[in-house]
Protein backbone atom coordinates (compact mmCIF):
# COMPACT_ATOMS: atom_id res chain seq x y z
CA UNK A 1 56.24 35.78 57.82
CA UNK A 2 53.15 37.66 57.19
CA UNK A 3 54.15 40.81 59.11
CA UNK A 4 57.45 40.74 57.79
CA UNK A 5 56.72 40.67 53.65
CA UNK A 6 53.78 43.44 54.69
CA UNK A 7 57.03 45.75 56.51
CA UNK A 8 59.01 44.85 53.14
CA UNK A 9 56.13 45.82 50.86
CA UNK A 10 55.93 49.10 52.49
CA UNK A 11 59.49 49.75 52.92
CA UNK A 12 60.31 48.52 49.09
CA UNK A 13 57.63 51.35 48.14
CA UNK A 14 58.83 54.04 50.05
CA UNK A 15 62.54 53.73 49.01
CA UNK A 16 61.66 53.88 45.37
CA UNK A 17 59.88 57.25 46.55
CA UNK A 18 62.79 58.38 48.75
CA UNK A 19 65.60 57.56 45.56
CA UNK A 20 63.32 59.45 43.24
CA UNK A 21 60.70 62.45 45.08
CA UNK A 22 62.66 62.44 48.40
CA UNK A 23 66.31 63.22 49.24
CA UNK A 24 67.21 61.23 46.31
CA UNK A 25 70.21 59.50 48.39
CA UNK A 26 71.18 56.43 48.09
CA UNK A 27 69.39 55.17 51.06
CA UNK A 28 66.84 52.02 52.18
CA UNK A 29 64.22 53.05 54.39
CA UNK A 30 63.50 50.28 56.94
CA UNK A 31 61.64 49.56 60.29
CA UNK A 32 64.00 51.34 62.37
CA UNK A 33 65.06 50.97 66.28
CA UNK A 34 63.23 54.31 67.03
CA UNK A 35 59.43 52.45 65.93
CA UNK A 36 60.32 49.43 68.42
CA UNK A 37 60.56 51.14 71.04
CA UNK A 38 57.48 53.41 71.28
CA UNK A 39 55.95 50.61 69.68
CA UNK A 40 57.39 48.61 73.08
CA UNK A 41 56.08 51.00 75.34
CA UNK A 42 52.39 50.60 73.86
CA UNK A 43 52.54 46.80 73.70
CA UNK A 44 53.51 46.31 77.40
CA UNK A 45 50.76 48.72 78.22
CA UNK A 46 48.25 46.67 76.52
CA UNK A 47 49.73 42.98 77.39
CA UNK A 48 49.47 44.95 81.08
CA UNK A 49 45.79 46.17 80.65
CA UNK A 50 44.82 42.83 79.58
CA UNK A 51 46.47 40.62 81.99
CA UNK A 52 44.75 42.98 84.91
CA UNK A 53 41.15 42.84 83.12
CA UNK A 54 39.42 39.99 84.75
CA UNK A 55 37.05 39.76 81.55
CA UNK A 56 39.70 39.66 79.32
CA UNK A 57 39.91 36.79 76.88
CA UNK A 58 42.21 33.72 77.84
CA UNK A 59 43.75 33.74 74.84
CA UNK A 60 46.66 36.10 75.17
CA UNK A 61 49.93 36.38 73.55
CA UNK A 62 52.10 39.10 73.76
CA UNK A 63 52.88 41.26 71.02
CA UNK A 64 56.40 42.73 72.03
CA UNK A 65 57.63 39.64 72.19
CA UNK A 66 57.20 39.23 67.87
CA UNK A 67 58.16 42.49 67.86
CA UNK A 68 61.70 41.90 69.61
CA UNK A 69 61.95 38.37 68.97
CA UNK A 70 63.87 37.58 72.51
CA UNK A 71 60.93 35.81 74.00
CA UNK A 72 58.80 32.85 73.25
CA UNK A 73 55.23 33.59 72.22
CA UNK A 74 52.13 32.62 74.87
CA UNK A 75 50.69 29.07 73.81
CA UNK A 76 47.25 29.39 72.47
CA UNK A 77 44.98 26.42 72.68
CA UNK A 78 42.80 27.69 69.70
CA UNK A 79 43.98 27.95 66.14
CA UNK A 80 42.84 31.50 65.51
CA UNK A 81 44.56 32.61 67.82
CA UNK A 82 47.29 34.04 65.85
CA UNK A 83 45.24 36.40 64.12
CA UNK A 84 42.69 37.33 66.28
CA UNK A 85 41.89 38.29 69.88
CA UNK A 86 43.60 40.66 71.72
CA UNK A 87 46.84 40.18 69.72
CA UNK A 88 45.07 41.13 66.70
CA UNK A 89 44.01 44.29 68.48
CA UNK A 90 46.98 45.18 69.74
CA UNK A 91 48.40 45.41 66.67
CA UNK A 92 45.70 47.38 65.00
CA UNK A 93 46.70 49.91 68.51
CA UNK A 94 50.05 50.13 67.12
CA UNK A 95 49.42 50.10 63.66
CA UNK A 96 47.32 53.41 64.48
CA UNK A 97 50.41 54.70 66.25
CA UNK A 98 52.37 53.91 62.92
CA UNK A 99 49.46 55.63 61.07
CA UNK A 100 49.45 59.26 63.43
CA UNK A 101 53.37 59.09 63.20
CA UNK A 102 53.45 59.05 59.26
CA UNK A 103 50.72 61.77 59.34
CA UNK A 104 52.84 64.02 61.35
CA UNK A 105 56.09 63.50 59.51
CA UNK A 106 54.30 64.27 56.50
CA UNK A 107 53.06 67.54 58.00
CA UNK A 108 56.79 68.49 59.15
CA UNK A 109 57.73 68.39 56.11
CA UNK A 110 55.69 70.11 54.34
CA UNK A 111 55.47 72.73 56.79
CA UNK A 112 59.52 73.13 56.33
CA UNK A 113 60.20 71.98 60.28
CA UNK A 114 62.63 69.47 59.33
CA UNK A 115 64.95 72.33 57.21
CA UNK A 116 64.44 74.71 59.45
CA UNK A 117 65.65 72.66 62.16
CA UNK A 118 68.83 71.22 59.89
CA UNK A 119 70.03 74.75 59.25
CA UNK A 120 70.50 75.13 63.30
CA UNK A 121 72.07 71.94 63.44
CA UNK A 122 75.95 72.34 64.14
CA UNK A 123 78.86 70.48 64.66
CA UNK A 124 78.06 70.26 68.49
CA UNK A 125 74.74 69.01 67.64
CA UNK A 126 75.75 66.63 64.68
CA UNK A 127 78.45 65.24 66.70
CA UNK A 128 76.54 63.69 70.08
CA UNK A 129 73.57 62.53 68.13
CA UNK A 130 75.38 61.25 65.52
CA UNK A 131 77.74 58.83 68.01
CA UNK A 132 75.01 57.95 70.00
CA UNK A 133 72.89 56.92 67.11
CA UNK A 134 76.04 54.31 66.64
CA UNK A 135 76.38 53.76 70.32
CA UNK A 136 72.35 53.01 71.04
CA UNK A 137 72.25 49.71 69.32
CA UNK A 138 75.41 47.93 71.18
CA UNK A 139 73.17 45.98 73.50
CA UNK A 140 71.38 44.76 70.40
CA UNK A 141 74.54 43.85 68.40
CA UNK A 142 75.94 42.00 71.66
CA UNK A 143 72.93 39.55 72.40
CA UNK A 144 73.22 38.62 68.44
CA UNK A 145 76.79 38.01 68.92
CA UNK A 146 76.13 36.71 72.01
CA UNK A 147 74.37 33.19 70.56
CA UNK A 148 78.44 32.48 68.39
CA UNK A 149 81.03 34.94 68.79
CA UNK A 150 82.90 32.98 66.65
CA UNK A 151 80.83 33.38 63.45
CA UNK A 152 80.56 37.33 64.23
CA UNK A 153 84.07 37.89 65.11
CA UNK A 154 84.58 36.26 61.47
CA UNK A 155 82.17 38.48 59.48
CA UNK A 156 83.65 41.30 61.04
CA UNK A 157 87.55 40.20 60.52
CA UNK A 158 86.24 39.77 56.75
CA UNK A 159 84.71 43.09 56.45
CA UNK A 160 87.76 44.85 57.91
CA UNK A 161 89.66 42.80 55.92
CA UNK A 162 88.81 43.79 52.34
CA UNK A 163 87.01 47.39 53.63
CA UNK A 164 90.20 48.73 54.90
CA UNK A 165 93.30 46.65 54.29
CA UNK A 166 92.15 45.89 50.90
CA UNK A 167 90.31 48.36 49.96
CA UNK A 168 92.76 49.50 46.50
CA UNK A 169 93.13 45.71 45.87
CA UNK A 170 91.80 45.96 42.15
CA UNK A 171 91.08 43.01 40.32
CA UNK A 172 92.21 43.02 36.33
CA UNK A 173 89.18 41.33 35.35
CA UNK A 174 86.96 43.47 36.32
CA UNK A 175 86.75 45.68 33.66
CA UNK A 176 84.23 47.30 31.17
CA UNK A 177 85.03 49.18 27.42
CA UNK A 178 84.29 52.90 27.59
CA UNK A 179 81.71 53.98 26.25
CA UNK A 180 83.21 56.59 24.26
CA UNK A 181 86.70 56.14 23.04
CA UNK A 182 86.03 52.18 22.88
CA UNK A 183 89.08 52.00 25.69
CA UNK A 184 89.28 49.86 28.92
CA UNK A 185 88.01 51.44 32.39
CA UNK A 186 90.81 50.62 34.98
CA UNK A 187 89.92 47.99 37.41
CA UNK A 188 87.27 49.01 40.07
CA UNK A 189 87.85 48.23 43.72
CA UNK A 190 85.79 45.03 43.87
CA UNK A 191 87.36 43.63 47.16
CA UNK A 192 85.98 47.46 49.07
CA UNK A 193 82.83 47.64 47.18
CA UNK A 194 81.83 43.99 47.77
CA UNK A 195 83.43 44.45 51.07
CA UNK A 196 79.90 43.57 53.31
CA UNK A 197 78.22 41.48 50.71
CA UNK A 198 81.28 38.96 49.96
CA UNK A 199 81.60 38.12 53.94
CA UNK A 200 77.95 37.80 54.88
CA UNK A 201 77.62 35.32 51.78
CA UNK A 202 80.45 33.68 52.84
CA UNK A 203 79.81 33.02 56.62
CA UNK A 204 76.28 32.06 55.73
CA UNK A 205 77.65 29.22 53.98
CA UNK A 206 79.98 28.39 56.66
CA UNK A 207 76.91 28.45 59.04
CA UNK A 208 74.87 26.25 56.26
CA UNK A 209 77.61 23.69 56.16
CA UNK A 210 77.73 23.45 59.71
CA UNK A 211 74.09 22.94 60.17
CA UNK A 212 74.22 20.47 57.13
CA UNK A 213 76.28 18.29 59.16
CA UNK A 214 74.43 18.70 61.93
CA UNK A 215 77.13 20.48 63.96
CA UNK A 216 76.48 22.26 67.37
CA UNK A 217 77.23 25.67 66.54
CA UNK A 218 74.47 28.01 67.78
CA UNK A 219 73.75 29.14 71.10
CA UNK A 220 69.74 29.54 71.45
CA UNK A 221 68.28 29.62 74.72
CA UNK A 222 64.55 27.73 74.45
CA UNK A 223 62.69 31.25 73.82
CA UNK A 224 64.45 31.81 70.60
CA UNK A 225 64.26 28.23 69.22
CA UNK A 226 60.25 28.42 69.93
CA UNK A 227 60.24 31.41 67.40
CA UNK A 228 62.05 29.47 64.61
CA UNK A 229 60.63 30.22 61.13
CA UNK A 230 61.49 26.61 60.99
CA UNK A 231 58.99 25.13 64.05
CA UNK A 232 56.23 27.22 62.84
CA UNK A 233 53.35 24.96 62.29
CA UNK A 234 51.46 27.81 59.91
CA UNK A 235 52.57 27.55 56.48
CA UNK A 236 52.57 31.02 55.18
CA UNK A 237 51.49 31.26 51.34
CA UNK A 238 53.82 31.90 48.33
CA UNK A 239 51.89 34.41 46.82
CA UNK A 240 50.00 36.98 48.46
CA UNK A 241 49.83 41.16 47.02
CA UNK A 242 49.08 43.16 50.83
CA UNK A 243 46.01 45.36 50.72
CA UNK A 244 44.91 48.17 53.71
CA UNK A 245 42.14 46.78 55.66
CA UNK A 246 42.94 43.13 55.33
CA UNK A 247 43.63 42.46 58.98
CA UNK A 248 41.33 45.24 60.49
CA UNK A 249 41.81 49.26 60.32
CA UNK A 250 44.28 50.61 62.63
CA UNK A 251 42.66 52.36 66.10
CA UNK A 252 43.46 55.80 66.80
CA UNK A 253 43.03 55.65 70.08
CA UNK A 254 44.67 58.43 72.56
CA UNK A 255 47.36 55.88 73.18
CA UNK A 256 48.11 55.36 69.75
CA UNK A 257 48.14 59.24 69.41
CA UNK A 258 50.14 59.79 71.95
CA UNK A 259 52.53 57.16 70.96
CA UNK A 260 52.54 58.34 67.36
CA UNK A 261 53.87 61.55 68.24
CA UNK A 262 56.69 59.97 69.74
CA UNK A 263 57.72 57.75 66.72
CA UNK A 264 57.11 60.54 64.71
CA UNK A 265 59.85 62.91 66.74
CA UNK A 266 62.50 60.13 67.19
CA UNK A 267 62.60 59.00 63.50
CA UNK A 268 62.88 62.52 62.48
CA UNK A 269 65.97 63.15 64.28
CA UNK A 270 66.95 59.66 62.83
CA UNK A 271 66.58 60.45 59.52
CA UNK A 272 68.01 64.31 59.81
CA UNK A 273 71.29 62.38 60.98
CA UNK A 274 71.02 60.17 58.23
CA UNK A 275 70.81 62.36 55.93
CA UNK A 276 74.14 64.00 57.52
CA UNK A 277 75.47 61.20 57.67
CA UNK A 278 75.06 59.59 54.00
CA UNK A 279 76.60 62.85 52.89
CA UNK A 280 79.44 62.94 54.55
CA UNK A 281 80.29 59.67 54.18
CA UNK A 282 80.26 59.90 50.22
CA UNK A 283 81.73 63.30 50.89
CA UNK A 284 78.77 65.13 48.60
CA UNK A 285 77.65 68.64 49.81
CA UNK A 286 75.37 69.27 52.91
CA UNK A 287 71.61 68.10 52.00
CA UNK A 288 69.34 71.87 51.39
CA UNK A 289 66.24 71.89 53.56
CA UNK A 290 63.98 71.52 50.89
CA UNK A 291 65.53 68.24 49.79
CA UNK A 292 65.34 67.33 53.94
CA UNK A 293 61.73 68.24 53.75
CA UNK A 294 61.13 66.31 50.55
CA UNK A 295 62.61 63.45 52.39
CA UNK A 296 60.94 63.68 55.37
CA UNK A 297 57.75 63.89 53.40
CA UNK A 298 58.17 60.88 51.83
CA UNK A 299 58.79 58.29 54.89
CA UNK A 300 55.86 60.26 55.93
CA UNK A 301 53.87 58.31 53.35
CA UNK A 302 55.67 55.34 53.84
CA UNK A 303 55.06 55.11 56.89
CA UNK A 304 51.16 55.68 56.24
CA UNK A 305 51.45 52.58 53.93
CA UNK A 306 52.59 50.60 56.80
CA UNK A 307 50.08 51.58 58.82
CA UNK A 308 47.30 50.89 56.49
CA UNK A 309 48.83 47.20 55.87
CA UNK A 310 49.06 46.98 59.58
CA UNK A 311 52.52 46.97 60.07
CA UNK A 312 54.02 47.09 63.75
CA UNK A 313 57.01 49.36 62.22
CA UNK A 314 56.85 52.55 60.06
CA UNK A 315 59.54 53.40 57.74
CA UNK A 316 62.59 55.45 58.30
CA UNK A 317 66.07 55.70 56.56
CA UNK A 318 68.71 52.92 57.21
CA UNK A 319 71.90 54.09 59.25
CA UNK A 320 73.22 50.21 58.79
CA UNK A 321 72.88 51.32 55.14
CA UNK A 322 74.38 54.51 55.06
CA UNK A 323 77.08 53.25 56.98
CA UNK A 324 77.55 50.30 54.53
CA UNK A 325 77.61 52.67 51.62
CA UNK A 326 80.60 54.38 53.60
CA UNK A 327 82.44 51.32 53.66
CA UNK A 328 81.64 50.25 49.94
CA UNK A 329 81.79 53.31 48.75
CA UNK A 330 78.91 52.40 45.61
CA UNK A 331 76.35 55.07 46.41
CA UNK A 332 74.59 54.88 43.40
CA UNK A 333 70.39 55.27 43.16
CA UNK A 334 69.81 52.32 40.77
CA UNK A 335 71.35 49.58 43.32
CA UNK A 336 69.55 51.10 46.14
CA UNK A 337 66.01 50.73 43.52
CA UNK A 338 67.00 47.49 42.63
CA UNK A 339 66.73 46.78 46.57
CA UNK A 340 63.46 48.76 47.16
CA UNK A 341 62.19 46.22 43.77
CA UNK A 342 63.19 43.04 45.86
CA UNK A 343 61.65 44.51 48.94
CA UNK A 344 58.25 44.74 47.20
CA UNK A 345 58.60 41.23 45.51
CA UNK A 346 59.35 39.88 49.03
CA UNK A 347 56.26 41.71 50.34
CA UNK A 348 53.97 40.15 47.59
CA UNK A 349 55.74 36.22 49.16
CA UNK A 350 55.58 35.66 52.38
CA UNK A 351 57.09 32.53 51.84
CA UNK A 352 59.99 33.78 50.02
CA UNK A 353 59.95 36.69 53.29
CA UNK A 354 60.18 33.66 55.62
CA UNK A 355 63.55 32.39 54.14
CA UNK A 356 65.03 35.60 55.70
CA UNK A 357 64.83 34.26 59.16
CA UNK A 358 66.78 31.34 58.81
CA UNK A 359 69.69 34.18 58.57
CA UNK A 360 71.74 33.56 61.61
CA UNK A 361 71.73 36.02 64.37
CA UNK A 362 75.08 36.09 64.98
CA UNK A 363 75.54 37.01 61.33
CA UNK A 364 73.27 40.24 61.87
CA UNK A 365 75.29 40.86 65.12
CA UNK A 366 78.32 41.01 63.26
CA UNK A 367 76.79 43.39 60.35
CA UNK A 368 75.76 45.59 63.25
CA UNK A 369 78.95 45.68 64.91
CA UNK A 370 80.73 46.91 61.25
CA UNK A 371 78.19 49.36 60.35
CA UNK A 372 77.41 51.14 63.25
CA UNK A 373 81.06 51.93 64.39
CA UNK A 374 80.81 54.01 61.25
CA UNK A 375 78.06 56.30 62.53
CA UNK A 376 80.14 56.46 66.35
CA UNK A 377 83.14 57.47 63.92
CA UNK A 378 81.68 59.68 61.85
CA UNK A 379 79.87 61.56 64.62
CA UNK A 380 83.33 62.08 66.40
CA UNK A 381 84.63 63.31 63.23
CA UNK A 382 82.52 66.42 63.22
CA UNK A 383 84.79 67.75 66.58
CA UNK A 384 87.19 69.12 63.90
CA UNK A 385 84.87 71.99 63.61
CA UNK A 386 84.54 72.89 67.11
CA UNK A 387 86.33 74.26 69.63
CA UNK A 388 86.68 70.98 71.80
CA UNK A 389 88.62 72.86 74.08
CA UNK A 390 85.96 75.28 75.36
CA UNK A 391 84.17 74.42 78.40
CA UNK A 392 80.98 74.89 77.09
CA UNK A 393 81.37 72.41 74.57
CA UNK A 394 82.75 70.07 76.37
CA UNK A 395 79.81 70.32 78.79
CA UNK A 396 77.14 69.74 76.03
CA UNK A 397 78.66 66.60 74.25
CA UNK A 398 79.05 65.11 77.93
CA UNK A 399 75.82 65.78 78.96
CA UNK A 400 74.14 65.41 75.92
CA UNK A 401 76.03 61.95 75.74
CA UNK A 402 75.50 60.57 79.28
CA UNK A 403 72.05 61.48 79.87
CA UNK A 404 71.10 59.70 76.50
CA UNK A 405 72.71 56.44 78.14
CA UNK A 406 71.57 56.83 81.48
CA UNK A 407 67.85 58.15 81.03
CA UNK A 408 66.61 54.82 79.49
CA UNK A 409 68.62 52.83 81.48
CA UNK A 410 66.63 54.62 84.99
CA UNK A 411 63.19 53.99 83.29
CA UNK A 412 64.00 50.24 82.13
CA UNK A 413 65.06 49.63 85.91
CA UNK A 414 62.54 52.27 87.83
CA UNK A 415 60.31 49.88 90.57
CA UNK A 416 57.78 52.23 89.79
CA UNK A 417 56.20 53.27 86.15
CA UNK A 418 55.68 56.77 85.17
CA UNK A 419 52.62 58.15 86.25
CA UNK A 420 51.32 61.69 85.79
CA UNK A 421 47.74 60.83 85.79
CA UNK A 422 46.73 60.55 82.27
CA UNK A 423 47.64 57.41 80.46
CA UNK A 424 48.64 58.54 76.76
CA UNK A 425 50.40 61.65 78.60
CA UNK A 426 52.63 59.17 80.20
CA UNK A 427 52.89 56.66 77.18
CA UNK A 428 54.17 60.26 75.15
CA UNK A 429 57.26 60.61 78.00
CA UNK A 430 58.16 57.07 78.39
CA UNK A 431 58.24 56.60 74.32
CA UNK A 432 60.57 59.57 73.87
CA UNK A 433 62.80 59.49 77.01
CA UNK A 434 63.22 55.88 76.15
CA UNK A 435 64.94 56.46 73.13
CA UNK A 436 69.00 57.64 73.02
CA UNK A 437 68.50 59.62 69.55
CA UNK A 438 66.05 61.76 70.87
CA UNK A 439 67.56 62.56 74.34
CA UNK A 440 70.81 63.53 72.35
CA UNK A 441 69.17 65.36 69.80
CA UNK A 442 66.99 67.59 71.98
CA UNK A 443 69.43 68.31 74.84
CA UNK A 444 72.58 68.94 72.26
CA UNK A 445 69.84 71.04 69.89
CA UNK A 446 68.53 72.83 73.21
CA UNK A 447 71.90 73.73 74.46
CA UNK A 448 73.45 75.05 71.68
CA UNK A 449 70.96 77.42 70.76
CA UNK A 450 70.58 78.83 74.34
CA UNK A 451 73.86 78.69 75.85
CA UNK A 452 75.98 81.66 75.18
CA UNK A 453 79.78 80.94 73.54
């Protein structure tokens, strides 16, 4: 709960300073996939360190594992356990990571990296990274589903339901006088604009009834029931404002350095294709590069706020978002504000923060499975304005594509680690080649500019 309203409190901040100094699109920065997995990398490093240090405290619990939330968390048999020792440390590591990765983004930005690098990005750039941004999170999406395909195939019947086959279904009473001539405004899609709110509210009731009448319906193996918001034995306070400093400075230690670097390169690419895509998908005009700068700028400083609260994630823009904004199509600033204002008054509860995990996972599997498709469809949509035809295209979007897929896969089933002699030297390549977005972006990026046609 605590590390959770802290991520909200810096996220709320940073979209109010995305919708207003940034971009200014409609779009909620979060903790995004390409932070866990650097952030991964330098936690199993550490848990690694510290299991092979024979003076290393017995009190141990690994800090990937609250991170990912797909394993149960070491018993402790003191009670300070939780904040303190080498998890505490650990997370200061990573919150220094955080820290070095919002430094750089700020400096790409304001050095003009991030435009110059947009204006070179074509259609046979936009199109790989964009799919595989949709593609890279299937294996998430399917172990949600995987604990009640019933409730996800539901949410996502719903959502295709009122998104596309009743999306000009216009309901007479939603109406408001004009402001001007004193007339009626005709009816407003409500069904396609509600269209991912109305069916998550709806199945969590379903799943609330269920569990009200104490019906089997979720599938939790005994690691996720130990992380329960509703086993925890530490009652987290209703009120608390998160100040930098509270639980310990971040360390900037080479490994957090070198893993900073990594975040920092991997959620620029993500939000450069974010941008894209938020654009396209409300069909406004291509983002400038100063605007892409501005942006960049500002999750630069978000993600420095995280850092100083001690956050495990930095901040980066939504592609779940943008991708719900496509289906709704209600891109307006002052919803996405009103978000970024709950955000912070989430980050200032941690009880209130807490109530978000009783959301089932199934329920985010099913969000995920909606939302991303849009990115995967959007990306292909960009082939229109290529010559798909041409060897040489078809050669980067297949290479591009596969080795994205098959790089991590190699280094999450290599029998050996990595090892070029110098630890935050390997921590660097195993944080970036670990992440699809990245491989896609720099081999599609790297082959278009140097490959003649």
């Amino acid at each position: 709960s605590e590390l959770l309203a802290r991520s909200l409190f810096a996220c709320g901040i940073s979209t109010v300073l995305q919708t207003t100094l940034g971009s200014r699109l409609p779009l909620i920065q979060i903790p995004s996939f390409e932070y866990l997995v650097p952030a991964m990398v330098l936690s199993s490093h550490l848990s690694l360190s510290a299991s092979t240090d024979r003076n290393a405290p017995t009190c141990t619990t690994s800090l990937q594992n609250s991170l990912l939330g797909t394993a149960a968390a070491s018993t402790c048999p003191t009670s300070h356990c939780t904040v303190a020792g080498s998890w505490a440390a650990s997370l200061r590591e990573v919150s220094g990571a955080v820290l070095t990765s919002g430094l750089i983004e700020l400096l790409m930005g304001v050095s003009g990296v991030c435009g110059w690098a947009m204006q070179r990005c074509g259609p046979m750039v936009l199109a790989p990274s964009l799919s595989i941004i949709g593609l890279s999170a299937y294996k998430e999406a399917a172990f949600f589903c995987s604990t009640n395909w019933g409730i996800a195939l539901l949410l996502m019947l719903l959502t295709v339901t009122f998104s596309q086959h009743l999306r000009s279904c216009r309901l007479p009473f939603c109406t408001w006088p004009h402001a001007q001539e004193g007339s009626a405004e005709p009816p407003v899609p409500t069904l396609r604009t509600f269209s991912v709110l109305l069916p998550f509210a709806g199945v969590c009731i379903v799943c609330a009834i269920l569990s009200h009448f104490h019906i089997s319906w979720e599938s939790l193996d005994l690691a996720m029931a130990q992380l329960s918001w509703v086993n925890s034995t530490f009652q987290a306070p209703w009120v608390r404002i998160p100040y930098a400093g509270e639980w310990g400075w971040p360390l900037l230690t080479p490994r957090a350095l070198a893993v900073g670097i990594a975040m920092a390169i991997s959620c620029s690419m993500n939000s450069v294709g974010c941008y894209v895509l938020c654009g396209r998908l409300l069909q406004a005009p291509r983002l400038p590069p100063h605007a892409c700068n501005r942006g960049l700028c500002m999750e630069g400083l978000g993600s420095l706020l995280a850092g100083l609260l001690g956050s495990p994630g930095g901040t980066a823009s939504s592609i779940a978002n943008a991708c719900a904004t496509g289906l709704t199509q209600a891109g307006t600033r002052i919803s996405v504000q009103v978000s970024a204002l709950v955000c912070v008054v989430l980050g200032m509860s941690p009880r209130l923060a807490g109530f978000l995990t009783h959301i089932p996972l199934a329920v985010h599997g099913g969000v995920l499975c909606v939302t991303y498709a849009v990115a995967v469809g959007t990306g292909i949509s960009y082939f229109q304005y290529a010559d798909i035809d041409s060897g040489r295209n078809i050669f980067i979007v297949g290479f591009a594509m596969f080795m994205a897929l098959l790089v991590p896969r190699w280094f999450s089933t290599a029998l050996t680690h990595l090892a070029t002699g110098w630890v935050p030297l390997d921590l660097l390549f195993l944080s970036l080649l670990m992440v699809p977005v990245f491989l896609t972006g720099f081999l599609s990026f790297f082959l278009e500019n140097t490959v003649s046609g």
